[in-house]
PDB file of N, CA and C in Angstrom:
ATOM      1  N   UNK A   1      11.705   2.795  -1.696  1.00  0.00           N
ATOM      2  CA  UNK A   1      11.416   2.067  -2.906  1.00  0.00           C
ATOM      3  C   UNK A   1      11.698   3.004  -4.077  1.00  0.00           C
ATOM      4  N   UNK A   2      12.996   2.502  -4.887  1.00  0.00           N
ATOM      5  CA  UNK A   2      13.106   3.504  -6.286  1.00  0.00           C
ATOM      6  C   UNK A   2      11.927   4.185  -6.834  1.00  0.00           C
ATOM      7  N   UNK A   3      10.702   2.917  -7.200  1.00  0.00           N
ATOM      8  CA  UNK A   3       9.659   3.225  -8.012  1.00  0.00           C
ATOM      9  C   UNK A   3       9.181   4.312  -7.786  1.00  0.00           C
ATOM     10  N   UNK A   4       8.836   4.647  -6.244  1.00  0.00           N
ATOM     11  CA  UNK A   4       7.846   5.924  -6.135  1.00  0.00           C
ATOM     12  C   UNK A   4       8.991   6.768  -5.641  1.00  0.00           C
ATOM     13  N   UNK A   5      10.375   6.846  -5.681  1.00  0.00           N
ATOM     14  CA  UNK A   5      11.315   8.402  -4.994  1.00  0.00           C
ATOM     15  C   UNK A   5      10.957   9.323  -5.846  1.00  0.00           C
ATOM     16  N   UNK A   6      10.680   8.743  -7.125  1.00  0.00           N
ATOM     17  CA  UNK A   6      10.779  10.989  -7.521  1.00  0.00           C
ATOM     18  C   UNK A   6       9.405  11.508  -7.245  1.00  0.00           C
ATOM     19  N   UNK A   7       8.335  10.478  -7.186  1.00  0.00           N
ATOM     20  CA  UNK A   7       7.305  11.335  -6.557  1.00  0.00           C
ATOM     21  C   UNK A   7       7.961  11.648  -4.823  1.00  0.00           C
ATOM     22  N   UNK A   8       8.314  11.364  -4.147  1.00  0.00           N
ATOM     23  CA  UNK A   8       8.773  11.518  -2.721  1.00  0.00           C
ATOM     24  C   UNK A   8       9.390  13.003  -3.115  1.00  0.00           C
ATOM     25  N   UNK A   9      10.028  12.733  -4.035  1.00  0.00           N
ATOM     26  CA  UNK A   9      10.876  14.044  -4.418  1.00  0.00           C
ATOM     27  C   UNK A   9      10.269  15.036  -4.710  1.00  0.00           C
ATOM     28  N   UNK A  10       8.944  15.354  -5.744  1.00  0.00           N
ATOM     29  CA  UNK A  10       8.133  16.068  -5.808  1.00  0.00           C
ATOM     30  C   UNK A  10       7.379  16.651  -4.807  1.00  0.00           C
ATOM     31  N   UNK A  11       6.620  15.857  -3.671  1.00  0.00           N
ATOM     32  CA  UNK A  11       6.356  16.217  -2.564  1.00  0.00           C
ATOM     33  C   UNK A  11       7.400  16.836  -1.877  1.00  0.00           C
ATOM     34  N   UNK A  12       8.604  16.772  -1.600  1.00  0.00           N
ATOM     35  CA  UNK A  12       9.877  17.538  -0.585  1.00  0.00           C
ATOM     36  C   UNK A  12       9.419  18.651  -1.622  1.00  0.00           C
ATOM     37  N   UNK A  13       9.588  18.623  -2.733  1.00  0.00           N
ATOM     38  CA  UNK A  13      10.020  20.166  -3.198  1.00  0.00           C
ATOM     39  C   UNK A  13       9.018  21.061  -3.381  1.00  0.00           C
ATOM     40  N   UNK A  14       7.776  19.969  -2.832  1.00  0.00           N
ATOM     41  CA  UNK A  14       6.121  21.058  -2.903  1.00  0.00           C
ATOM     42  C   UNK A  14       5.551  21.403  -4.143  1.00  0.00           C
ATOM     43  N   UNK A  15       6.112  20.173  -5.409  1.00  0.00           N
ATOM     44  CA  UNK A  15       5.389  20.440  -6.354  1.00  0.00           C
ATOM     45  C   UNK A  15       4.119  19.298  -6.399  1.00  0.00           C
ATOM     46  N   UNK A  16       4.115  18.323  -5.383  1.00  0.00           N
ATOM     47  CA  UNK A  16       2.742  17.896  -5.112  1.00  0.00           C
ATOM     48  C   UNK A  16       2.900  17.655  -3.420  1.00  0.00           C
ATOM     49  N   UNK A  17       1.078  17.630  -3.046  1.00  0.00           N
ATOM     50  CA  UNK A  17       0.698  18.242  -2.132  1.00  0.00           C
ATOM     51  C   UNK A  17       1.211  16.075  -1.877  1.00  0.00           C
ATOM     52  N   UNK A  18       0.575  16.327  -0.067  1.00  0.00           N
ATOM     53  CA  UNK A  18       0.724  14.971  -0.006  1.00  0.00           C
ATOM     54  C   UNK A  18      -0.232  13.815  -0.083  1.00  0.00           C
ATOM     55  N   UNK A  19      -1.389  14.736  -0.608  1.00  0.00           N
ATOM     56  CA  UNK A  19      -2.698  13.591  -0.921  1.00  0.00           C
ATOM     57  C   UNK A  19      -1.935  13.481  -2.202  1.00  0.00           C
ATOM     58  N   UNK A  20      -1.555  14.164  -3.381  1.00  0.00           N
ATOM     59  CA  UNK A  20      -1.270  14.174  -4.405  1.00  0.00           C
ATOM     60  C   UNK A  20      -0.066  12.590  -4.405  1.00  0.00           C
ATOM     61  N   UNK A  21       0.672  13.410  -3.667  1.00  0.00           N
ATOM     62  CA  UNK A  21       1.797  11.850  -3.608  1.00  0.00           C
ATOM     63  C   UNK A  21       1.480  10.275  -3.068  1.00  0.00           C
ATOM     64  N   UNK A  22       0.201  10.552  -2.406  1.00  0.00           N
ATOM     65  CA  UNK A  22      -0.449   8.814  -2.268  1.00  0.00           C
ATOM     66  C   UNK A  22      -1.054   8.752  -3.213  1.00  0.00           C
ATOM     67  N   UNK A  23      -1.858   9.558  -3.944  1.00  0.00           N
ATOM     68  CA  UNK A  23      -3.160   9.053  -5.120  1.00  0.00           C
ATOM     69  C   UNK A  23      -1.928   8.989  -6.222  1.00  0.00           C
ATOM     70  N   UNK A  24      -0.748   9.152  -6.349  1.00  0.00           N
ATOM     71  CA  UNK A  24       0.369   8.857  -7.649  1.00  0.00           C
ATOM     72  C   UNK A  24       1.142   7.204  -6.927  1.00  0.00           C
ATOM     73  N   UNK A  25       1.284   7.423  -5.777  1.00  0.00           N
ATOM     74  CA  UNK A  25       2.399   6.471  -5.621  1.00  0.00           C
ATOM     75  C   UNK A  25       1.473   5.081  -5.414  1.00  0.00           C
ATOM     76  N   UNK A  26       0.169   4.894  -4.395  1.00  0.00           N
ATOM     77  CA  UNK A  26      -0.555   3.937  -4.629  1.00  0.00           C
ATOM     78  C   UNK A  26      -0.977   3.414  -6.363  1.00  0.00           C
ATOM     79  N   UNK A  27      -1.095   4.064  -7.188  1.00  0.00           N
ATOM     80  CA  UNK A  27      -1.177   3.803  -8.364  1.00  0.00           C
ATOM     81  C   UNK A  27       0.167   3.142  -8.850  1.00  0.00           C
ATOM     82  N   UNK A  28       1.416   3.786  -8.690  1.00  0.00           N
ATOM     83  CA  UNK A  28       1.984   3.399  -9.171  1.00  0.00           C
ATOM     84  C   UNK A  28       2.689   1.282  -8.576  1.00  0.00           C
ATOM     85  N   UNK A  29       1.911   1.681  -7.591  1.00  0.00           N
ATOM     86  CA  UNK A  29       2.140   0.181  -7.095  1.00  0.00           C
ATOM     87  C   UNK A  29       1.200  -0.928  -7.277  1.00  0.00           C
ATOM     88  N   UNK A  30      -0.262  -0.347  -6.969  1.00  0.00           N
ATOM     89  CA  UNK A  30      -0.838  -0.737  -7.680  1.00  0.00           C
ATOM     90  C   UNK A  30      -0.798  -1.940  -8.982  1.00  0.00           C
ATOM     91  N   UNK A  31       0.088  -1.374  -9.991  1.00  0.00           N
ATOM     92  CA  UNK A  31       0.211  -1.757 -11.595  1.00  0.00           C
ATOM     93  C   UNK A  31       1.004  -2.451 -11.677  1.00  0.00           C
ATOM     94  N   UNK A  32       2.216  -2.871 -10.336  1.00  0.00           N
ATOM     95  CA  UNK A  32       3.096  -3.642 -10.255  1.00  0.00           C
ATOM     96  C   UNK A  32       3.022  -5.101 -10.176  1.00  0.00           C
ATOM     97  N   UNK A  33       2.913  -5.734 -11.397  1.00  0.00           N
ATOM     98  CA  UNK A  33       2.758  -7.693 -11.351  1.00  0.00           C
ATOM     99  C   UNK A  33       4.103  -8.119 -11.543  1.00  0.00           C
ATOM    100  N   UNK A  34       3.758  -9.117 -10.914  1.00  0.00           N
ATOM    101  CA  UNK A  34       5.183 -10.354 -11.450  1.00  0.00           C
ATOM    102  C   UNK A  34       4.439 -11.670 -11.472  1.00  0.00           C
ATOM    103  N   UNK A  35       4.368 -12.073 -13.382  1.00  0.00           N
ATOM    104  CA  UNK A  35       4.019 -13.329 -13.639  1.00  0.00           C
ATOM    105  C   UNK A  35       5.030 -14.576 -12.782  1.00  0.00           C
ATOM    106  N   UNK A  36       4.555 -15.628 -12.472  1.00  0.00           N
ATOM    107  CA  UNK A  36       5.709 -16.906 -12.904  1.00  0.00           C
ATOM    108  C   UNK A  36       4.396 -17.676 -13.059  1.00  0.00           C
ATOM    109  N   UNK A  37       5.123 -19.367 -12.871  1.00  0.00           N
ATOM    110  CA  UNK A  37       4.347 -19.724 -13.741  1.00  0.00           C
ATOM    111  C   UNK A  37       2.808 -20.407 -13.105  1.00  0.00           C
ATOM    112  N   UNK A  38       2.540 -19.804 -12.403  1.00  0.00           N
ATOM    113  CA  UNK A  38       1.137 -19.785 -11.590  1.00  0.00           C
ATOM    114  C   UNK A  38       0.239 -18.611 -12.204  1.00  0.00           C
ATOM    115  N   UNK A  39       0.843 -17.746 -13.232  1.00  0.00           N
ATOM    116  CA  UNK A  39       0.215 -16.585 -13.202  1.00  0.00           C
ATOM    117  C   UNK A  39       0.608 -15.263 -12.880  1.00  0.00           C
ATOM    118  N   UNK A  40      -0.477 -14.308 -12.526  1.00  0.00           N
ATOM    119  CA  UNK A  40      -0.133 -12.871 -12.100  1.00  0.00           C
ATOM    120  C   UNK A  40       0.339 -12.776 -10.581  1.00  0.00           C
ATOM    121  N   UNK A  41       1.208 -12.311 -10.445  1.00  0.00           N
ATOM    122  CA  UNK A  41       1.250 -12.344  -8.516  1.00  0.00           C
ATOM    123  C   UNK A  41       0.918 -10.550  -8.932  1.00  0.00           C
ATOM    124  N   UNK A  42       0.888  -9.632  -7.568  1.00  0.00           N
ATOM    125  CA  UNK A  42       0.378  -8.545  -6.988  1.00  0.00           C
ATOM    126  C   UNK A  42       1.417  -8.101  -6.011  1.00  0.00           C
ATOM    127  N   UNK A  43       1.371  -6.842  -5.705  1.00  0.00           N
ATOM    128  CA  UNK A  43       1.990  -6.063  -4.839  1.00  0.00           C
ATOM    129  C   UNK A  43       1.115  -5.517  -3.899  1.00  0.00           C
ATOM    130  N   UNK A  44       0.949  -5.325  -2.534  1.00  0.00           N
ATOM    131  CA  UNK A  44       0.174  -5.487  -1.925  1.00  0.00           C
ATOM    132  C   UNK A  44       0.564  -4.290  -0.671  1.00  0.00           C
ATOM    133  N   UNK A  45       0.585  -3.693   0.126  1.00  0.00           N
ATOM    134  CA  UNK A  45       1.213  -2.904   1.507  1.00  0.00           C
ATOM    135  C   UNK A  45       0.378  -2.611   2.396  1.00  0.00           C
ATOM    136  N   UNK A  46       0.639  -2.714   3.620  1.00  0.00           N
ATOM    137  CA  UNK A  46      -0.081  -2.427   5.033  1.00  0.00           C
ATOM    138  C   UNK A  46       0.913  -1.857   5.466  1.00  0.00           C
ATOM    139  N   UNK A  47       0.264  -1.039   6.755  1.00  0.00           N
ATOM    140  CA  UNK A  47       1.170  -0.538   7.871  1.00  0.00           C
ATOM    141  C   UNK A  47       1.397  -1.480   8.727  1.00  0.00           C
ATOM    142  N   UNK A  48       2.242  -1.134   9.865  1.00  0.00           N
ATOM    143  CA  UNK A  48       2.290  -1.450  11.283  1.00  0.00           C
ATOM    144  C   UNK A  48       1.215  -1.643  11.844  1.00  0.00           C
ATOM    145  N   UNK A  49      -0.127  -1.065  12.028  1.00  0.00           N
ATOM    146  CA  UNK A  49      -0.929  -0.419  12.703  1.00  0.00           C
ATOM    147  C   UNK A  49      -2.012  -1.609  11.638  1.00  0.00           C
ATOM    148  N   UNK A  50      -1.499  -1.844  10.695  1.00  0.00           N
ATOM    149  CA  UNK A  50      -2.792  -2.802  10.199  1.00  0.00           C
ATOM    150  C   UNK A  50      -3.784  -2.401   9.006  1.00  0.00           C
ATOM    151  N   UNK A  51      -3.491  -1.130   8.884  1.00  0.00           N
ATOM    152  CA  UNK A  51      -4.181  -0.660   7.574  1.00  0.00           C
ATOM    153  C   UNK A  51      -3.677  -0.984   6.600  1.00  0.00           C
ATOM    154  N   UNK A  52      -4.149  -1.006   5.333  1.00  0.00           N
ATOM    155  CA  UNK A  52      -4.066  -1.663   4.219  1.00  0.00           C
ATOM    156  C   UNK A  52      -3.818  -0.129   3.585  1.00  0.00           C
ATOM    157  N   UNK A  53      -3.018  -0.541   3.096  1.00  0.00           N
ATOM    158  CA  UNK A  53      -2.317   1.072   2.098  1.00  0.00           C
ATOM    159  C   UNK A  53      -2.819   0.810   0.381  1.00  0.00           C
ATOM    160  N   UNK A  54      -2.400  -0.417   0.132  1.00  0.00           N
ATOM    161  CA  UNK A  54      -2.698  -0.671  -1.382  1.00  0.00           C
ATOM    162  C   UNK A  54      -3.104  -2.380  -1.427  1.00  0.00           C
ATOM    163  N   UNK A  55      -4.129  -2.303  -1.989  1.00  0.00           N
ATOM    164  CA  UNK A  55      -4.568  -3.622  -2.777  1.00  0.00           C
ATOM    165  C   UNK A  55      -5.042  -4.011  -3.110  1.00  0.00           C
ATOM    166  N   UNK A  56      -4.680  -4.287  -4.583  1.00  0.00           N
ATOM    167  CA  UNK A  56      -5.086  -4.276  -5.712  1.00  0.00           C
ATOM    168  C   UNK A  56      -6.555  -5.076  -6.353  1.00  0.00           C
ATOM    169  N   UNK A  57      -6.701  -6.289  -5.517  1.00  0.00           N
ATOM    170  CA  UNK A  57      -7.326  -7.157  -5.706  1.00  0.00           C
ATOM    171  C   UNK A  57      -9.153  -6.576  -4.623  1.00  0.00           C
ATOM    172  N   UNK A  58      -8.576  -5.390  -4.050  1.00  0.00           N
ATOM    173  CA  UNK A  58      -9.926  -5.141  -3.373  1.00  0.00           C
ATOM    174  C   UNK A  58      -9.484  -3.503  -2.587  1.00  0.00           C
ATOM    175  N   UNK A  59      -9.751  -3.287  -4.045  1.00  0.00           N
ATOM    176  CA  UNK A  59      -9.315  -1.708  -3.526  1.00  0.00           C
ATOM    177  C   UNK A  59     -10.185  -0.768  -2.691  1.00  0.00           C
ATOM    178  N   UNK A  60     -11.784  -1.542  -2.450  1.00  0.00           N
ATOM    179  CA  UNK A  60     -12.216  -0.855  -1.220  1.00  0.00           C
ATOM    180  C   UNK A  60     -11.713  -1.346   0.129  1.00  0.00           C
ATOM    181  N   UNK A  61     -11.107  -2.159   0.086  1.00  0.00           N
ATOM    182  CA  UNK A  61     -10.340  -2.281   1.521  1.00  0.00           C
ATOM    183  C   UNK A  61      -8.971  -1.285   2.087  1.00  0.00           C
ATOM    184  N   UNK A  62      -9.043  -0.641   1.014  1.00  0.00           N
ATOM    185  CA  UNK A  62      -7.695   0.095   1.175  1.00  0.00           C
ATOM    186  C   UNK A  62      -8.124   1.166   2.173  1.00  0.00           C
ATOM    187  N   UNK A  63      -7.242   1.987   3.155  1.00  0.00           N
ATOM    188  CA  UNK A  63      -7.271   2.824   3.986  1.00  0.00           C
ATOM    189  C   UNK A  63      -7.893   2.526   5.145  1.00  0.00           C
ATOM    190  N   UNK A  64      -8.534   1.164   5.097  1.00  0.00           N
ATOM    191  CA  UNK A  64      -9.627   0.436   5.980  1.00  0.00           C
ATOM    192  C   UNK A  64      -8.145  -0.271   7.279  1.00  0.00           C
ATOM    193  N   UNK A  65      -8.694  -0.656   8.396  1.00  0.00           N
ATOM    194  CA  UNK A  65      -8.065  -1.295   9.323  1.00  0.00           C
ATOM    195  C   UNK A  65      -8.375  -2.568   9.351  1.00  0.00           C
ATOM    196  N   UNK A  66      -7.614  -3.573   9.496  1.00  0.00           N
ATOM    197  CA  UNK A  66      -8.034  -4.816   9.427  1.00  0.00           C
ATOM    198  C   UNK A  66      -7.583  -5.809  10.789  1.00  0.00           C
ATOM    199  N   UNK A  67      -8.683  -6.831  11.501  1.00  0.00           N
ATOM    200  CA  UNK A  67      -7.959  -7.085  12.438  1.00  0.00           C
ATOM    201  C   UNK A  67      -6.810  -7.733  12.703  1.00  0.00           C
ATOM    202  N   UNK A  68      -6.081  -7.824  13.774  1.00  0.00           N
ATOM    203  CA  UNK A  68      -4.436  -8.326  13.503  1.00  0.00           C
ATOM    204  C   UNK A  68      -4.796  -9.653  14.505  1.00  0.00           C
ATOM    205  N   UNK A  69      -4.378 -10.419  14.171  1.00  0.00           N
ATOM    206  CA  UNK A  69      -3.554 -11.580  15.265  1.00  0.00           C
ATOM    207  C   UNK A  69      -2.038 -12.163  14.821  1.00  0.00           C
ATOM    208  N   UNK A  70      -0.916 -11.797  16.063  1.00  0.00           N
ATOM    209  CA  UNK A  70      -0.030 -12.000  16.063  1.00  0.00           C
ATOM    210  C   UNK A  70       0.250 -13.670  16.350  1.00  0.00           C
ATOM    211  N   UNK A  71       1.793 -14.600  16.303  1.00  0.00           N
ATOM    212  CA  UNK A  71       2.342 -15.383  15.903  1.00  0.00           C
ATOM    213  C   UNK A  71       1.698 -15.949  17.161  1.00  0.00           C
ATOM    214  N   UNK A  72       1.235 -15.618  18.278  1.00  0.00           N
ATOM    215  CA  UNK A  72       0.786 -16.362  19.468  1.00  0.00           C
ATOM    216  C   UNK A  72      -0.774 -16.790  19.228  1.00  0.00           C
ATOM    217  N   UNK A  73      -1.841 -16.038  18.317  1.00  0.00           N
ATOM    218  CA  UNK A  73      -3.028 -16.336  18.079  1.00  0.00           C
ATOM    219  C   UNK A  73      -3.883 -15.232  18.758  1.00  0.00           C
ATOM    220  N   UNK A  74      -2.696 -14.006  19.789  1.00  0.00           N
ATOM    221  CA  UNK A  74      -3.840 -12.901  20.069  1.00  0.00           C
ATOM    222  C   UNK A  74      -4.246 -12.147  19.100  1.00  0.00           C
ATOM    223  N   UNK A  75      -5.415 -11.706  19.588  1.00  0.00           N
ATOM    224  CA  UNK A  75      -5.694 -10.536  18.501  1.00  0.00           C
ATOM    225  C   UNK A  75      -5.602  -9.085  19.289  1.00  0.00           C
ATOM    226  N   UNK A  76      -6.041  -8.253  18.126  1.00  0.00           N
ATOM    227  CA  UNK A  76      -6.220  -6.760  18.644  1.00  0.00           C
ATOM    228  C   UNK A  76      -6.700  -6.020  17.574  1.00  0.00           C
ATOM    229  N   UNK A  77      -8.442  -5.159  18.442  1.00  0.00           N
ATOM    230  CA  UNK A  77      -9.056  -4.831  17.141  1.00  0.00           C
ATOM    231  C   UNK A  77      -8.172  -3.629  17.334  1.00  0.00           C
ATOM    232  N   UNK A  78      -8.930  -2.527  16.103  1.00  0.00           N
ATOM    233  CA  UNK A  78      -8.536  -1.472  15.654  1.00  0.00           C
ATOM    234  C   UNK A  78      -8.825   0.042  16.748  1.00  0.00           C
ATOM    235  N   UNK A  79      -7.926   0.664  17.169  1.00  0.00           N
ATOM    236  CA  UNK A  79      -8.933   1.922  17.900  1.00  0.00           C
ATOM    237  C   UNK A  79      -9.799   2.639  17.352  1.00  0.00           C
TER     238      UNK A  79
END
């Protein structure tokens, strides 16, 4: 994602650590809206694994695991 490479870049070159480059780059996504005409929409990211990386709308859920159920209706909690 353009938005956050030069922090990516900063981290390669070790001028921030890599907590430094999530507490910049979650922010910077964070702040990312796109009106239409319903309003504010949000930018939002999870992993693979189900954790919630950024979002916005309930930022204590962030770093948290959330449970998954896939397109069949299984689930699978978190380890």
């Amino acid at each position: 994602m353009s938005t956050i490479e030069p922090v990516r870049e900063q981290q390669r070159k070790g001028e921030l650590s890599p907590e430094q480059a999530r507490i910049i780059g979650r922010d910077l996504i964070q702040r990312m809206s796109f009106p239409d005409g319903l309003g504010s929409n949000y930018l939002f990211m999870g992993s693979y694994s189900g954790e919630a990386l950024t979002l916005p709308y309930n930022p204590p859920r962030e770093g948290t695991q959330w449970d998954l159920v896939d397109a069949s209706a299984r689930t699978s909690s978190p380890s």
